[in-house]
C-alpha atoms as a PDB file:
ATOM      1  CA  UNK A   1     -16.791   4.460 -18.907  1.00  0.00           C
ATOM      2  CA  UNK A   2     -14.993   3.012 -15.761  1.00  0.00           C
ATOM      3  CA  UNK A   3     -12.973   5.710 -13.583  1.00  0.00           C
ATOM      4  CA  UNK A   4     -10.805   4.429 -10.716  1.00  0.00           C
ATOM      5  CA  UNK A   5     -11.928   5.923  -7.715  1.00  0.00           C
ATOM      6  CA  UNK A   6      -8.493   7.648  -6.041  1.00  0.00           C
ATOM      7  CA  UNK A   7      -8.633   9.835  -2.999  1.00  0.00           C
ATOM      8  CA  UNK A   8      -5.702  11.782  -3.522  1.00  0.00           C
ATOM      9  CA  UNK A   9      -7.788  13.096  -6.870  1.00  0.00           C
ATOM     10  CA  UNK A  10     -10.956  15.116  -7.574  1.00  0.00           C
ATOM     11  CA  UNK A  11     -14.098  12.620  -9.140  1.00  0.00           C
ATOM     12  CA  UNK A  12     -13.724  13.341 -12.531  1.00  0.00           C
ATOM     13  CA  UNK A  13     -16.392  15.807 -13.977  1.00  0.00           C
ATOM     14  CA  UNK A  14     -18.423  13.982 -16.630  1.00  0.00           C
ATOM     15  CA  UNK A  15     -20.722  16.168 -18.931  1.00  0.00           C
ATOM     16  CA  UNK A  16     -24.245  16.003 -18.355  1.00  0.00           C
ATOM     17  CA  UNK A  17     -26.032  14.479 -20.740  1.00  0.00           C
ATOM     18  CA  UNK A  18     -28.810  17.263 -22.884  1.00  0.00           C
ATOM     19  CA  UNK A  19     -31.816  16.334 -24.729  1.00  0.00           C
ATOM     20  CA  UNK A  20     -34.514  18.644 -26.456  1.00  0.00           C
ATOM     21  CA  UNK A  21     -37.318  17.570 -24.415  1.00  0.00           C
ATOM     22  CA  UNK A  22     -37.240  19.374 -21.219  1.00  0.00           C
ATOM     23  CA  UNK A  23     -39.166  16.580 -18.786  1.00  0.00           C
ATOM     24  CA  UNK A  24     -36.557  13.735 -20.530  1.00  0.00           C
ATOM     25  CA  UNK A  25     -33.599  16.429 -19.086  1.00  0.00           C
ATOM     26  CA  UNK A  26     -35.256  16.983 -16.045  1.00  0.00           C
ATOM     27  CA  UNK A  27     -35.418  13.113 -15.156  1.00  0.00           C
ATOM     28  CA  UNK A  28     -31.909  12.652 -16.548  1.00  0.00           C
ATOM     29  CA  UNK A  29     -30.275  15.467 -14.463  1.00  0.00           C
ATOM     30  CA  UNK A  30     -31.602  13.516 -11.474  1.00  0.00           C
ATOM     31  CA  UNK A  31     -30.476  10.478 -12.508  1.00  0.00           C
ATOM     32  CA  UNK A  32     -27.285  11.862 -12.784  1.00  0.00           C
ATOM     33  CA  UNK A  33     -26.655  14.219  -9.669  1.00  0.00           C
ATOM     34  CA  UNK A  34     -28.224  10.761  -7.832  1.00  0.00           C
ATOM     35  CA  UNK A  35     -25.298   8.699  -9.468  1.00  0.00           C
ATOM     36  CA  UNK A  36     -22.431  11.118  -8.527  1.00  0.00           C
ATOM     37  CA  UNK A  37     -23.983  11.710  -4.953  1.00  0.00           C
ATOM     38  CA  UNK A  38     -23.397   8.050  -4.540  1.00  0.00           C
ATOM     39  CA  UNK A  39     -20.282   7.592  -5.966  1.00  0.00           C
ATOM     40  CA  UNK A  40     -18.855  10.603  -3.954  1.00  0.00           C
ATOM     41  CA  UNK A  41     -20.444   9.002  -0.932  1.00  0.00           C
ATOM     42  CA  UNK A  42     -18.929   5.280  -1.895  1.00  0.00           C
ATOM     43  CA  UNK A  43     -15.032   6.485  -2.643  1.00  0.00           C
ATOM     44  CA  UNK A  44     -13.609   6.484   0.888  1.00  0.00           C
ATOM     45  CA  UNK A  45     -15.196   2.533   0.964  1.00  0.00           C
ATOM     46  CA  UNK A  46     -13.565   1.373  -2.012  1.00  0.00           C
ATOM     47  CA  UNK A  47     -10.522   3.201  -1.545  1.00  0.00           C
ATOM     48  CA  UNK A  48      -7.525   2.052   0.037  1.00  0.00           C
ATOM     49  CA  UNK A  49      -5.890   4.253   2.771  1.00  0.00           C
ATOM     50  CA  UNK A  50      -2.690   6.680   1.852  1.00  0.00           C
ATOM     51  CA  UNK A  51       0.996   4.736   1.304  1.00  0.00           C
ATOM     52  CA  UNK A  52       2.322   5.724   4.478  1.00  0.00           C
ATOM     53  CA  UNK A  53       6.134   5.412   5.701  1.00  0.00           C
ATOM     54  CA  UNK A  54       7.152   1.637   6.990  1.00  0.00           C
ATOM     55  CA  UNK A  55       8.723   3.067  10.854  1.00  0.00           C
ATOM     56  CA  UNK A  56      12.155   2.140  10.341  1.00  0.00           C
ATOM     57  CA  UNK A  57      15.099   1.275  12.601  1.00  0.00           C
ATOM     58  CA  UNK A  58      18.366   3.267  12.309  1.00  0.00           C
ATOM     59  CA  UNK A  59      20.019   0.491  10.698  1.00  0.00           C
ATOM     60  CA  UNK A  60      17.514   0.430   7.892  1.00  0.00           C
ATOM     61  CA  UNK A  61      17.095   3.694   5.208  1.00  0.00           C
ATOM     62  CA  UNK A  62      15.809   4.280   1.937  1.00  0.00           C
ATOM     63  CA  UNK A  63      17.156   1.832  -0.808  1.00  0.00           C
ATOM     64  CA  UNK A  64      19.961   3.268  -3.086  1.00  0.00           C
ATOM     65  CA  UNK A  65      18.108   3.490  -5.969  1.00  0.00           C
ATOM     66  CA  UNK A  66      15.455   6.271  -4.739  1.00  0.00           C
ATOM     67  CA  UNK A  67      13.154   3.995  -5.209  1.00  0.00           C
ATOM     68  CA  UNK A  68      10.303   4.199  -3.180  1.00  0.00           C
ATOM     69  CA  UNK A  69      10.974   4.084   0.609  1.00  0.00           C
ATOM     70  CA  UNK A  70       9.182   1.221   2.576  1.00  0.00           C
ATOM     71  CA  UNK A  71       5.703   1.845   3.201  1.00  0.00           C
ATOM     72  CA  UNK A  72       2.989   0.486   4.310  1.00  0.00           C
ATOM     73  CA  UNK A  73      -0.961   0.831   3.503  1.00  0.00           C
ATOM     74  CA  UNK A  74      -4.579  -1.129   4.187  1.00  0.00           C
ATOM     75  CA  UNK A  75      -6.418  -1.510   1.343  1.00  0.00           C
ATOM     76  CA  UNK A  76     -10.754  -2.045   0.986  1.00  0.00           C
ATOM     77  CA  UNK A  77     -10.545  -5.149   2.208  1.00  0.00           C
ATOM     78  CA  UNK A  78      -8.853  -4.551   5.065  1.00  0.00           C
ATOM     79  CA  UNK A  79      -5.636  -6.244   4.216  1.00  0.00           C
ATOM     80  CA  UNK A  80      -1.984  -4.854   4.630  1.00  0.00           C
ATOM     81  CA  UNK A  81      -0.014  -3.913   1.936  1.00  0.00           C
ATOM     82  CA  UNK A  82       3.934  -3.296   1.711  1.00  0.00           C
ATOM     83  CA  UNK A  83       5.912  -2.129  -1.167  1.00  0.00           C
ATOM     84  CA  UNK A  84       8.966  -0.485  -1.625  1.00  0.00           C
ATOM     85  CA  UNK A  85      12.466  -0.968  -0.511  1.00  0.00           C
ATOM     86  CA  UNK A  86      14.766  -0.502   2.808  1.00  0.00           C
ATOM     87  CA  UNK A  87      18.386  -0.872   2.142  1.00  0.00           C
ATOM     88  CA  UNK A  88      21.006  -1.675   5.570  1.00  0.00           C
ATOM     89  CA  UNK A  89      22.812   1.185   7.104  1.00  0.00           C
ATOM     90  CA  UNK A  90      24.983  -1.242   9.312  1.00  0.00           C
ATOM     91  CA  UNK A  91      25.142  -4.734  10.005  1.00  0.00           C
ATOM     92  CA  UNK A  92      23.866  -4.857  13.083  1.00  0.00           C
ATOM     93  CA  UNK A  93      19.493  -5.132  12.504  1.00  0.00           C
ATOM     94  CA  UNK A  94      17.890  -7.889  11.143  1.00  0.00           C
ATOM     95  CA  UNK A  95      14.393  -5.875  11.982  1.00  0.00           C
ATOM     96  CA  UNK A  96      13.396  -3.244   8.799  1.00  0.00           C
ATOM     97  CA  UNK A  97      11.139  -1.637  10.331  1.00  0.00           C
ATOM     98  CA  UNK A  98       7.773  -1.843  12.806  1.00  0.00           C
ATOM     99  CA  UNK A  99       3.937  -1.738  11.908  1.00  0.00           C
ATOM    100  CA  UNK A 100       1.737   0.426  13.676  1.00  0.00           C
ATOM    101  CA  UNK A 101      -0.928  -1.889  16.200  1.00  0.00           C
ATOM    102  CA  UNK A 102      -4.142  -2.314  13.731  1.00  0.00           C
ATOM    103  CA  UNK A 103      -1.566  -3.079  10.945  1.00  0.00           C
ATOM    104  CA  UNK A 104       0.258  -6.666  12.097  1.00  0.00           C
ATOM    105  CA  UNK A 105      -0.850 -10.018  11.558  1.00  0.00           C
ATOM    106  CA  UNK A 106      -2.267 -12.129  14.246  1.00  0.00           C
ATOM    107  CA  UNK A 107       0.399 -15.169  13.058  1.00  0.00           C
ATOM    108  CA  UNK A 108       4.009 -14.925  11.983  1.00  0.00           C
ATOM    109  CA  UNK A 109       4.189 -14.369   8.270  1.00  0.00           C
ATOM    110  CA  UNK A 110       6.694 -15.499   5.915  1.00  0.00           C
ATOM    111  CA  UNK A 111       7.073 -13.813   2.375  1.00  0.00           C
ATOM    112  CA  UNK A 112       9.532 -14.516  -0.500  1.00  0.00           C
ATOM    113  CA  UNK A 113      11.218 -11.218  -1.257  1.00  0.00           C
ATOM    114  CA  UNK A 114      13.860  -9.937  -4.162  1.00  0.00           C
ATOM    115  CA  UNK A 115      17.106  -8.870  -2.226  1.00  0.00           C
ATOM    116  CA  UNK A 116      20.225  -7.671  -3.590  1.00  0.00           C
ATOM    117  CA  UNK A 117      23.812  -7.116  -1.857  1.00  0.00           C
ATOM    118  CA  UNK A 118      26.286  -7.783  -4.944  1.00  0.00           C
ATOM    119  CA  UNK A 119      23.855  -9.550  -7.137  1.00  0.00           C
ATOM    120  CA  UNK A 120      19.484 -10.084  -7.297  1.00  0.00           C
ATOM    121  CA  UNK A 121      18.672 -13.018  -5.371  1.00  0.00           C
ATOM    122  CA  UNK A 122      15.840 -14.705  -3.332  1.00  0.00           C
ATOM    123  CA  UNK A 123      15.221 -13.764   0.480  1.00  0.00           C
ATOM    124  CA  UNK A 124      12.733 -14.182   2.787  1.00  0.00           C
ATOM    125  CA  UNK A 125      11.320 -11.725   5.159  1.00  0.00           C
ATOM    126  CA  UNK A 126       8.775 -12.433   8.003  1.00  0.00           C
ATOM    127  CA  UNK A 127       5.988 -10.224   9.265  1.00  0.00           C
ATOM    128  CA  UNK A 128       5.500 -11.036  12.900  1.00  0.00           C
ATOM    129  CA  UNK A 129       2.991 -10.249  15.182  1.00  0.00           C
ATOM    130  CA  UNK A 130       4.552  -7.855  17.496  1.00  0.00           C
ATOM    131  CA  UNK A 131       4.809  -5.736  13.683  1.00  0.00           C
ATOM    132  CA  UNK A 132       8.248  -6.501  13.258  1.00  0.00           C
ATOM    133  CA  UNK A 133       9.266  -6.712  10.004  1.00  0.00           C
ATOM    134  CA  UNK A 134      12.565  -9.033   9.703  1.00  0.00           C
ATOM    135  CA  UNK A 135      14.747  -9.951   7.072  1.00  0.00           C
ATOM    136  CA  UNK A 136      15.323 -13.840   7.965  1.00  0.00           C
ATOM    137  CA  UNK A 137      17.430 -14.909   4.981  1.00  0.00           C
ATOM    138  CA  UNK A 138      20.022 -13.924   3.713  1.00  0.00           C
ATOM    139  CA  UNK A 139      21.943 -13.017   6.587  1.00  0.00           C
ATOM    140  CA  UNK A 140      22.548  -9.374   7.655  1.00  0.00           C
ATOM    141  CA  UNK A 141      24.941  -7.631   6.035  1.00  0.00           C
ATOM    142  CA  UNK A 142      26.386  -3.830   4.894  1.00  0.00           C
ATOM    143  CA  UNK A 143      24.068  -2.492   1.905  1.00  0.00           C
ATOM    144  CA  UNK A 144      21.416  -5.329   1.306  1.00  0.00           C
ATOM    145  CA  UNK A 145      19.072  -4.110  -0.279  1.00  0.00           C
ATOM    146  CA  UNK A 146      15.305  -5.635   0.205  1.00  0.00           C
ATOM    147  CA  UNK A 147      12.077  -4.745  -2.044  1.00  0.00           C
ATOM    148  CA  UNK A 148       9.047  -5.311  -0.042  1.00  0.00           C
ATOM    149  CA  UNK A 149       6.773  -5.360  -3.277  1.00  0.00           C
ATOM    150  CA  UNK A 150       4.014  -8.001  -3.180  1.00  0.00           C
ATOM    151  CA  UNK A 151       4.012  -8.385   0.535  1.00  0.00           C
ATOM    152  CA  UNK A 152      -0.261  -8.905   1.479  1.00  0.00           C
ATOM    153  CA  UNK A 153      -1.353  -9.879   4.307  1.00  0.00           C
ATOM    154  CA  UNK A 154      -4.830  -9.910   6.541  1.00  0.00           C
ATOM    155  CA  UNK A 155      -4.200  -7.918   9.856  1.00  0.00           C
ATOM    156  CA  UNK A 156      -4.911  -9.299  13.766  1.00  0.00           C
ATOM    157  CA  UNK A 157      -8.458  -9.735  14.226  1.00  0.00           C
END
């Protein structure tokens, strides 16, 4: 049985297996306890870090559908993860929001994104290296709406 490995949970308690013959049980109790020693030492390596909330500017809030605000994680592998969406207060921001130093890219990144202000359509938003993250296209406006989902990226090295 595979079990995915998730910090914010308790390791899930499997049943030790019991034979008759007492030296057969011995050795597989300590085959056992070994295993779950290891995987309880492995799990914050495999593990990606906690979703944690995209710093936003004032002209950027959470999107209108409660869906999830704009966060930000790094995953095993080190690379940076966005999801969620930011929806415009005002007009006046192009920037959503700004990653934390350990968290930006070490080029300007460009990502296709799903916006919508009257209808769904195609935008692009760039990930620079100073952490701001921009809405580029479409242009600014009162209540776009942009979902961050899919955005992956490796961060300055």
């Amino acid at each position: 049985m595979v079990v995915r490995l998730d910090r914010n949970r308790a390791l899930p308690e499997a049943s030790q297996p019991r034979v008759e013959d007492p030296s057969t049980q011995r050795a597989l109790s300590a085959i056992f306890n070994s295993l779950r020693e290891v995987v309880k030492y492995l799990q914050p390596f495999v593990q990606p870090s906690k979703w944690r909330a995209l710093p936003s500017y004032d002209d950027w809030g959470r999107g209108s559908t409660n869906n999830k605000l704009a966060q930000y994680r790094i995953d095993p592998l080190k690379y940076v993860e966005l999801r969620g969406e930011a929806k415009t207060v005002n007009a006046a921001s192009t920037t959503i929001g700004v990653l934390p130093v350990g968290s930006r890219p070490y080029v300007n990144m460009t990502f296709p994104v799903t916006v919508f202000d009257v209808t769904i359509k195609p935008g692009r938003v760039d990930v620079q290296t100073s952490g701001n993250v921009v809405l580029v296209d479409p242009a600014v406006a009162r209540d776009i709406e942009v979902y961050l989902d899919g955005i992956r990226f490796s961060p300055e090295e």
